[in-house]
Protein backbone atom coordinates (compact mmCIF):
# COMPACT_ATOMS: atom_id res chain seq x y z
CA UNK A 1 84.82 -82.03 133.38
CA UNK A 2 83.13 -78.82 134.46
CA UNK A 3 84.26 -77.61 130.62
CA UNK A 4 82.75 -80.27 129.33
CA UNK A 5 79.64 -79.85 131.72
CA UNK A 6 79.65 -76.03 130.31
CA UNK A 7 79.76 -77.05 126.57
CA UNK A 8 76.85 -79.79 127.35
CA UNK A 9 74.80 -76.70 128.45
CA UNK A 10 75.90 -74.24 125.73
CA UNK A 11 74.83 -76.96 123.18
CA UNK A 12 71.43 -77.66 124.89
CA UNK A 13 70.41 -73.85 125.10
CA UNK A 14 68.12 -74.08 121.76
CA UNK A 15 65.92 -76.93 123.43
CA UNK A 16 65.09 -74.46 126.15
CA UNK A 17 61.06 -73.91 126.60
CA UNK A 18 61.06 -77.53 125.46
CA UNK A 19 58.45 -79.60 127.37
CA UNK A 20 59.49 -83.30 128.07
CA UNK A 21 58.31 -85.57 124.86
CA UNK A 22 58.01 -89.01 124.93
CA UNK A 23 59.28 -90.93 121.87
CA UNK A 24 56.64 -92.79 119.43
CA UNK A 25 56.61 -94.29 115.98
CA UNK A 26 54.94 -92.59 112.73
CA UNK A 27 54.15 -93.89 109.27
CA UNK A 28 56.56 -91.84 106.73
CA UNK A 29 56.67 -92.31 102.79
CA UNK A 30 59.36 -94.45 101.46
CA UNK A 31 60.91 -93.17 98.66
CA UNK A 32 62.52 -94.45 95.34
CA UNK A 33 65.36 -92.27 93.46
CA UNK A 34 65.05 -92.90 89.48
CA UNK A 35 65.52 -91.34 87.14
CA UNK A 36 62.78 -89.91 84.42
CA UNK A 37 63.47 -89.00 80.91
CA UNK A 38 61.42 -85.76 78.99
CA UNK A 39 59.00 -86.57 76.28
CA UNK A 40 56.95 -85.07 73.97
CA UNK A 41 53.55 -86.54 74.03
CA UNK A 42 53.14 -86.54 70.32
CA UNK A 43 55.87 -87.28 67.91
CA UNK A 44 54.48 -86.29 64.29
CA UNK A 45 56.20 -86.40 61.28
CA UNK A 46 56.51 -83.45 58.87
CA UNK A 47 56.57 -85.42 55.38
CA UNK A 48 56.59 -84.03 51.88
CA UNK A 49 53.50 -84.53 49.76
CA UNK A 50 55.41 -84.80 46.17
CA UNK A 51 58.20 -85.84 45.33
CA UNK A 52 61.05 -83.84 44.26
CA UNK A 53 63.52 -81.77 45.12
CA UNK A 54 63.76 -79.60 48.63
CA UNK A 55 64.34 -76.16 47.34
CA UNK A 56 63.66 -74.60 50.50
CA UNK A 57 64.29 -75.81 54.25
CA UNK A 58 63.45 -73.11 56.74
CA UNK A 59 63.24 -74.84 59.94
CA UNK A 60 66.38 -76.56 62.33
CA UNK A 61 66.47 -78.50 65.18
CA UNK A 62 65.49 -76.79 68.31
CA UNK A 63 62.86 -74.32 66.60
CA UNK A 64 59.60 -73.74 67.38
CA UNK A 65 56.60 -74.42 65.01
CA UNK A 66 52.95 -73.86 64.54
CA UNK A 67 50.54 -76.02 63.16
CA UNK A 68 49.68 -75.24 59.66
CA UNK A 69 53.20 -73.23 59.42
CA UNK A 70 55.45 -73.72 55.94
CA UNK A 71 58.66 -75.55 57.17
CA UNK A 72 59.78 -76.21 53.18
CA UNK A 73 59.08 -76.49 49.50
CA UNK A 74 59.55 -79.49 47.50
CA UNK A 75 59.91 -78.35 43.39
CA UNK A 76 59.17 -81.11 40.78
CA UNK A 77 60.32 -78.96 36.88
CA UNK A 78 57.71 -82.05 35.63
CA UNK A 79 54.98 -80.52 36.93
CA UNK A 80 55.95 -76.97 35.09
CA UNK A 81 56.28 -78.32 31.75
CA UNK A 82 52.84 -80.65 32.45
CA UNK A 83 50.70 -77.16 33.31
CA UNK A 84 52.15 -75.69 30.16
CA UNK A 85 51.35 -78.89 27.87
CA UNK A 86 47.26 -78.41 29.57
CA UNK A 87 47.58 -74.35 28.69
CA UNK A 88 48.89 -75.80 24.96
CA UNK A 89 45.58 -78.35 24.98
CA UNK A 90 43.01 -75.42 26.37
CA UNK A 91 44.25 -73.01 23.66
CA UNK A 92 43.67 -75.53 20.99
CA UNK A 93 40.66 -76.93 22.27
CA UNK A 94 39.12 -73.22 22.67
CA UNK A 95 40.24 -72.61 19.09
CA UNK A 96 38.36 -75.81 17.59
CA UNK A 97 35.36 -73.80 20.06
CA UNK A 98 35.04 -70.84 18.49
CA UNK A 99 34.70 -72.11 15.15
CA UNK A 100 32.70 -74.51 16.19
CA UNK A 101 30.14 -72.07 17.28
CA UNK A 102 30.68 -69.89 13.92
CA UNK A 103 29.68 -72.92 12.09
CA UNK A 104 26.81 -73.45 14.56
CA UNK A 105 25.78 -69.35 13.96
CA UNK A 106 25.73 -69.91 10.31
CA UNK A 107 24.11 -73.49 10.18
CA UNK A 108 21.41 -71.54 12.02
CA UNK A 109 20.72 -68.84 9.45
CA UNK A 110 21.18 -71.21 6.51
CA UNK A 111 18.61 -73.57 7.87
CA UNK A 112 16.09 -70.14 8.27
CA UNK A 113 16.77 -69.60 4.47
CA UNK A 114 16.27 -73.57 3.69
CA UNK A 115 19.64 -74.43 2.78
CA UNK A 116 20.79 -77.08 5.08
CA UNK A 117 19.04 -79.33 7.12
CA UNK A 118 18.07 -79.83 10.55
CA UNK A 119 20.55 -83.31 11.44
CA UNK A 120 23.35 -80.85 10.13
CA UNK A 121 22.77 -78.26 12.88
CA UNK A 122 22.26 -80.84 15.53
CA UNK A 123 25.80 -82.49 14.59
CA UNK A 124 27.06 -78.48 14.71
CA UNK A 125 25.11 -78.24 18.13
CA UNK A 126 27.00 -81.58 18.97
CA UNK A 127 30.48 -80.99 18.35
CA UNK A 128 30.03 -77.34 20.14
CA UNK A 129 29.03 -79.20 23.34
CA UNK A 130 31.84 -81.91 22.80
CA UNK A 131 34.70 -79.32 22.68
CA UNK A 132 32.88 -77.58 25.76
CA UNK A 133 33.01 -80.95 27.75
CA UNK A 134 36.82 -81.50 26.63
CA UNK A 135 37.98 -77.63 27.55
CA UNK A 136 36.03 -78.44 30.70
CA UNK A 137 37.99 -81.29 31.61
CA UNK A 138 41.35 -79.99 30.55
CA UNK A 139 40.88 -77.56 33.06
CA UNK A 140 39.93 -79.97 35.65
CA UNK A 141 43.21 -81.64 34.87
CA UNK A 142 44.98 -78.51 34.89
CA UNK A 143 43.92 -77.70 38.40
CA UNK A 144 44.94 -81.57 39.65
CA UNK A 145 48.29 -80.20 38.62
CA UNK A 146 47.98 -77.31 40.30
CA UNK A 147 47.16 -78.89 43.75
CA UNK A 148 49.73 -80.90 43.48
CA UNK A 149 52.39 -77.85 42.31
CA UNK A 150 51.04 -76.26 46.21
CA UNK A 151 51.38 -80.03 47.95
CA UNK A 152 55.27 -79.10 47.21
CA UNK A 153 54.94 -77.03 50.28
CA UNK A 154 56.25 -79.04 53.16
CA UNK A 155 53.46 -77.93 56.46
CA UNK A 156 53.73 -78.52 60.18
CA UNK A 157 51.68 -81.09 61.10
CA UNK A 158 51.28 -79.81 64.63
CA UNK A 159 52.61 -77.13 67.04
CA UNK A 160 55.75 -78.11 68.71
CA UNK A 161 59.65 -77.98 68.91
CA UNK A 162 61.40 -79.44 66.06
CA UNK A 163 63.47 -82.58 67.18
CA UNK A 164 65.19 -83.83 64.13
CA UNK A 165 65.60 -82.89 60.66
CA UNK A 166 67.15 -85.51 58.55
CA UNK A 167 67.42 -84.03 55.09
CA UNK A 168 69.28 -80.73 53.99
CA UNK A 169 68.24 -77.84 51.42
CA UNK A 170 68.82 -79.59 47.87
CA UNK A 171 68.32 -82.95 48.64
CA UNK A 172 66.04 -85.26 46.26
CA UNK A 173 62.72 -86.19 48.46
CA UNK A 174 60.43 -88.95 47.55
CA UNK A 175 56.60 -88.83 47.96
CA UNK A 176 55.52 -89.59 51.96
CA UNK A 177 59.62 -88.92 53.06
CA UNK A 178 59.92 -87.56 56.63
CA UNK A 179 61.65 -83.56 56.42
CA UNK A 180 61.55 -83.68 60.13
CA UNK A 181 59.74 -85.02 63.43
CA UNK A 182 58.22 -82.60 65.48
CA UNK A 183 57.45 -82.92 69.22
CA UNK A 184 53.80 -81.44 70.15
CA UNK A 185 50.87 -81.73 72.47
CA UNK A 186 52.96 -81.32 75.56
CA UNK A 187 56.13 -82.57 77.68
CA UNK A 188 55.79 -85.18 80.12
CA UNK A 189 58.02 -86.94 82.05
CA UNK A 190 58.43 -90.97 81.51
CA UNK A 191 59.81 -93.28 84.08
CA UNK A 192 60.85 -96.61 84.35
CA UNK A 193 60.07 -98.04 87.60
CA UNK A 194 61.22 -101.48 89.17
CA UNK A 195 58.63 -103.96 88.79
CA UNK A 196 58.87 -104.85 92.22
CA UNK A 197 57.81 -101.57 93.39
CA UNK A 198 54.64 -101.77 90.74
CA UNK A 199 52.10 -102.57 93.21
CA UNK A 200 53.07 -99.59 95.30
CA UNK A 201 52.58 -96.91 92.73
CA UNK A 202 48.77 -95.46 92.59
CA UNK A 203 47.54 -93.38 89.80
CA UNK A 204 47.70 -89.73 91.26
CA UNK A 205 50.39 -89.75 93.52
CA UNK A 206 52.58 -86.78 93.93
CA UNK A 207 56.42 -86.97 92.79
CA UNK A 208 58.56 -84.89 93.76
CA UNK A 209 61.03 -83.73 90.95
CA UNK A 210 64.73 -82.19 90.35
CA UNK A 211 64.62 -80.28 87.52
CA UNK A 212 67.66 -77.91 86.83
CA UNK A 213 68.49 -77.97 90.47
CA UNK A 214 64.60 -76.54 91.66
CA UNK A 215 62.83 -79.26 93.21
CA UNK A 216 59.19 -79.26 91.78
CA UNK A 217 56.60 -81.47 91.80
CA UNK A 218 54.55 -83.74 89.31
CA UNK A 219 51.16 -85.83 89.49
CA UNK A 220 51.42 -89.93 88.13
CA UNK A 221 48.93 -89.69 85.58
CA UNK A 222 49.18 -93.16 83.86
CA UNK A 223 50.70 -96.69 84.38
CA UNK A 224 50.87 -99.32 81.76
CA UNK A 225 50.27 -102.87 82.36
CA UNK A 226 52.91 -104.16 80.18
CA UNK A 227 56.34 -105.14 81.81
CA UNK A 228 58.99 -103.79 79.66
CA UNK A 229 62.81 -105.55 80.50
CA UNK A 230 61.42 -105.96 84.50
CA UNK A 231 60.23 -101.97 84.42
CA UNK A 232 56.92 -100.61 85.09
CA UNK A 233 56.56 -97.57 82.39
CA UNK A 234 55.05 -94.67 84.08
CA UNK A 235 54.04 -90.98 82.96
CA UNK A 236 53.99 -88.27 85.39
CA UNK A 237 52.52 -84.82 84.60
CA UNK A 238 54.86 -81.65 85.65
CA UNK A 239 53.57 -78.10 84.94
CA UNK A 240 56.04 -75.54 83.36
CA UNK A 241 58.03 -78.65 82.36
CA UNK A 242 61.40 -77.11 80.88
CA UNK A 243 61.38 -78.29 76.88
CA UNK A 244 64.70 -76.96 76.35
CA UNK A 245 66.39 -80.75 75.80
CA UNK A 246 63.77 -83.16 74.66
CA UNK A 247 64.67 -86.89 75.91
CA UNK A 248 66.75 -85.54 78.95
CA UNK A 249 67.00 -87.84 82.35
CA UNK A 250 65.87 -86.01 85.58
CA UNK A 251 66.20 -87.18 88.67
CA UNK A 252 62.56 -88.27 90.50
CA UNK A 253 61.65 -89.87 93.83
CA UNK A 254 58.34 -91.78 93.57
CA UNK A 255 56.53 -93.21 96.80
CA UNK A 256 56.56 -97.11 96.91
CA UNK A 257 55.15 -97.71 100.24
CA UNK A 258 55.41 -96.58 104.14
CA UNK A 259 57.11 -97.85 106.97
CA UNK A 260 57.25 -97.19 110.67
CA UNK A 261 60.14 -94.77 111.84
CA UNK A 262 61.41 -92.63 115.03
CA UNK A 263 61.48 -88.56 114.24
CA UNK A 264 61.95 -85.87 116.48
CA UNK A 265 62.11 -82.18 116.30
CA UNK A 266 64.77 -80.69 114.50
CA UNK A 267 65.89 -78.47 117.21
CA UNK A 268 66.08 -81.32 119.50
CA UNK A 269 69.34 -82.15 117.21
CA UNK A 270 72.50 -81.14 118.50
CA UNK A 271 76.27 -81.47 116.30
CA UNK A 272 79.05 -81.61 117.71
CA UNK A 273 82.40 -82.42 116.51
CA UNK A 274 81.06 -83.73 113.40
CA UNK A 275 78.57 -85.85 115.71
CA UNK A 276 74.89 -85.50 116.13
CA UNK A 277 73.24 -86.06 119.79
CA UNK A 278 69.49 -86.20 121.24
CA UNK A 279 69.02 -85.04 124.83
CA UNK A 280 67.07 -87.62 126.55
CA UNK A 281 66.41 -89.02 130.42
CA UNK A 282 68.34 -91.82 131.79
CA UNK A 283 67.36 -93.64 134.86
CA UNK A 284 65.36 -91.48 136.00
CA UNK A 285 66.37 -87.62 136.30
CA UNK A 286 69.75 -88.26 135.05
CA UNK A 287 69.79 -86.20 131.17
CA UNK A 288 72.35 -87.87 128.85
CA UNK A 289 73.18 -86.47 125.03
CA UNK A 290 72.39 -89.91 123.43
CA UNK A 291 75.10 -90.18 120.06
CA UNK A 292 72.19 -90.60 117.15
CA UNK A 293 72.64 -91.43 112.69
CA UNK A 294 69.90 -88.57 111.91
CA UNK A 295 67.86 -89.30 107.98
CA UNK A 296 65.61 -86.91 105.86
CA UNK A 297 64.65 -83.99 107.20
CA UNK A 298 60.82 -83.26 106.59
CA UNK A 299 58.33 -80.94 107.72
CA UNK A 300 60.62 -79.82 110.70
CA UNK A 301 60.91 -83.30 111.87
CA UNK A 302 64.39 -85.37 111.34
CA UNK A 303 63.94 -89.08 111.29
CA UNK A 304 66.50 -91.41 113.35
CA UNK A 305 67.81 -94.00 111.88
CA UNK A 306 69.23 -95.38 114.89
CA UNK A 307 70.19 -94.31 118.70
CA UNK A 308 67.03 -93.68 119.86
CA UNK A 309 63.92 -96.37 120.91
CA UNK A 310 60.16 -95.68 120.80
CA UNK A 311 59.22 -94.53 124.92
CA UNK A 312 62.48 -92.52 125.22
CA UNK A 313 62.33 -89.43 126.65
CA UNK A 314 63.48 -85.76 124.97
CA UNK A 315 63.97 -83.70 127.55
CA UNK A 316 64.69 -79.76 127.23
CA UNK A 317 67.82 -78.11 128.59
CA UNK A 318 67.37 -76.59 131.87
CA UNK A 319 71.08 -75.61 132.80
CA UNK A 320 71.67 -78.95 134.25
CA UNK A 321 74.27 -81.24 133.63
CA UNK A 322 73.95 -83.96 130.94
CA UNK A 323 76.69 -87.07 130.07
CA UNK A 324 77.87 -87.60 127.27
């Protein structure tokens, strides 16, 4: 007994200085374990302009994009021999030209010297300004061709990480056909949320997040009203969100309401023999070590989840004797 008496008073030595504290009830933040999944707050696809076939492919999965950046070429040979059939048309057309303005320069000084008439030049003057209009348009056509020669360049929509790229260097592409989807304007995390916990959750509340093993912490940015298979959707804002795996689950604890509960100090907590005890008075001056189930610990404060009541006393230790 007078071992045990000695070991009560070893194990109450940190609680000394302690002043007597009468137990009360405090309003502590419930807390919901789910799990969230990383997103990518746009998902834009890169597609090719022409069609044809994907000479080049310089991007992967995993890489990181700018917007504007050249990600692949598309090459369509019918465009080649189409820019070399409008060079064969210009030539001939500037040929018929520059005859056509010799016979205007001559009609000219024939009609000074009274040879041929006036409706004669005007047809010359005519057919001048026809094969102008036509070498003019030809090379209208000839640039079409040429835009569409640089749409063969496959561009990043957006800045990002590349997520998936479903085609592979020599592949046959079609006009409007997705070369890859790229992730951009930010990570996020998404949750799904039991719908009976959806009048709980307020826009703005903080979450606090394990990512990698380092707890962080988040802000609930949006809810959406639609029910999706008896889940609330909800996105939660995390700064210096890792983007490493895109659509990988970490584990979140959202607040879904409050309740009353018992804490004490942490120091008032005392293990022994794989059992935790609270010093408190008994019947008056008598100081027992009261067997407790301690919860989360918090702010230096450990709730009780049971062995103590609300008006119990936690009394420091003072060298005196406390039961067990």
């Amino acid at each position: 007994m007078r071992l045990m008496m000695i070991a009560a008073t070893i194990g109450l030595w940190p609680l000394m200085g302690m002043a007597d504290t009468v137990i009360t009830s405090s309003r502590v933040t419930e807390w919901k374990a789910v799990y969230g999944r990383i997103e990518a707050r746009d998902l834009v696809p890169a597609r090719a302009r022409i069609g044809g076939t994907l000479t080049e492919l310089a991007i992967s999965e995993g890489d990181l994009v700018e917007a504007g950046q050249v990600i692949g070429q598309v090459f369509d040979q019918k465009l080649e021999f189409q820019l070399r059939a409008i060079d064969a048309q210009i030539t001939a057309l500037q040929t018929q030209l520059d005859n056509a303005r010799v016979e205007l320069t001559r009609g000219e000084s024939l009609l000074e010297r009274g040879v041929t008439t006036v409706q004669r030049l005007d047809a010359l003057r005519t057919q001048v300004g026809v094969l102008e209009g036509q070498i003019a348009a030809t090379s209208a056509q000839r640039s079409v061709v040429e835009q569409q020669t640089a749409e063969g360049a496959v561009l990043a929509p957006a800045a990002g990480r590349v997520l998936n790229v479903p085609v592979t260097k020599g592949a046959v592409v079609m006009p409007g056909e997705a070369i890859s989807t790229i992730g951009g304007g930010g990570f996020y995390l998404r949750l799904a949320i039991p719908e009976r916990h959806a009048q709980a959750l307020v826009t703005g509340a903080s979450i606090v997040i394990d990512s990698a093993g380092q707890p962080a912490s988040g802000t609930l940015v949006r809810l959406y009203p639609q029910i999706e298979n008896g889940r609330v959707i909800a996105d939660v804002e995390v700064d210096g969100l890792s983007s490493a795996f895109v659509d990988a689950r970490v584990l979140v604890r959202i607040p879904v309401g409050q309740r009353d509960a018992i804490t004490v100090p942490v120091e008032a907590l005392i293990t022994r023999s794989g059992m935790d005890f609270v010093p408190v008075r008994d019947n008056g001056d008598d100081v027992v070590l009261r067997a407790v189930v301690p919860g989360d610990v918090s702010g230096g404060v450990v709730e009780i989840v049971t062995g103590l009541n609300v008006g119990d006393v936690i009394v420091p230790a003072d060298g005196e004797c406390c039961n067990e």
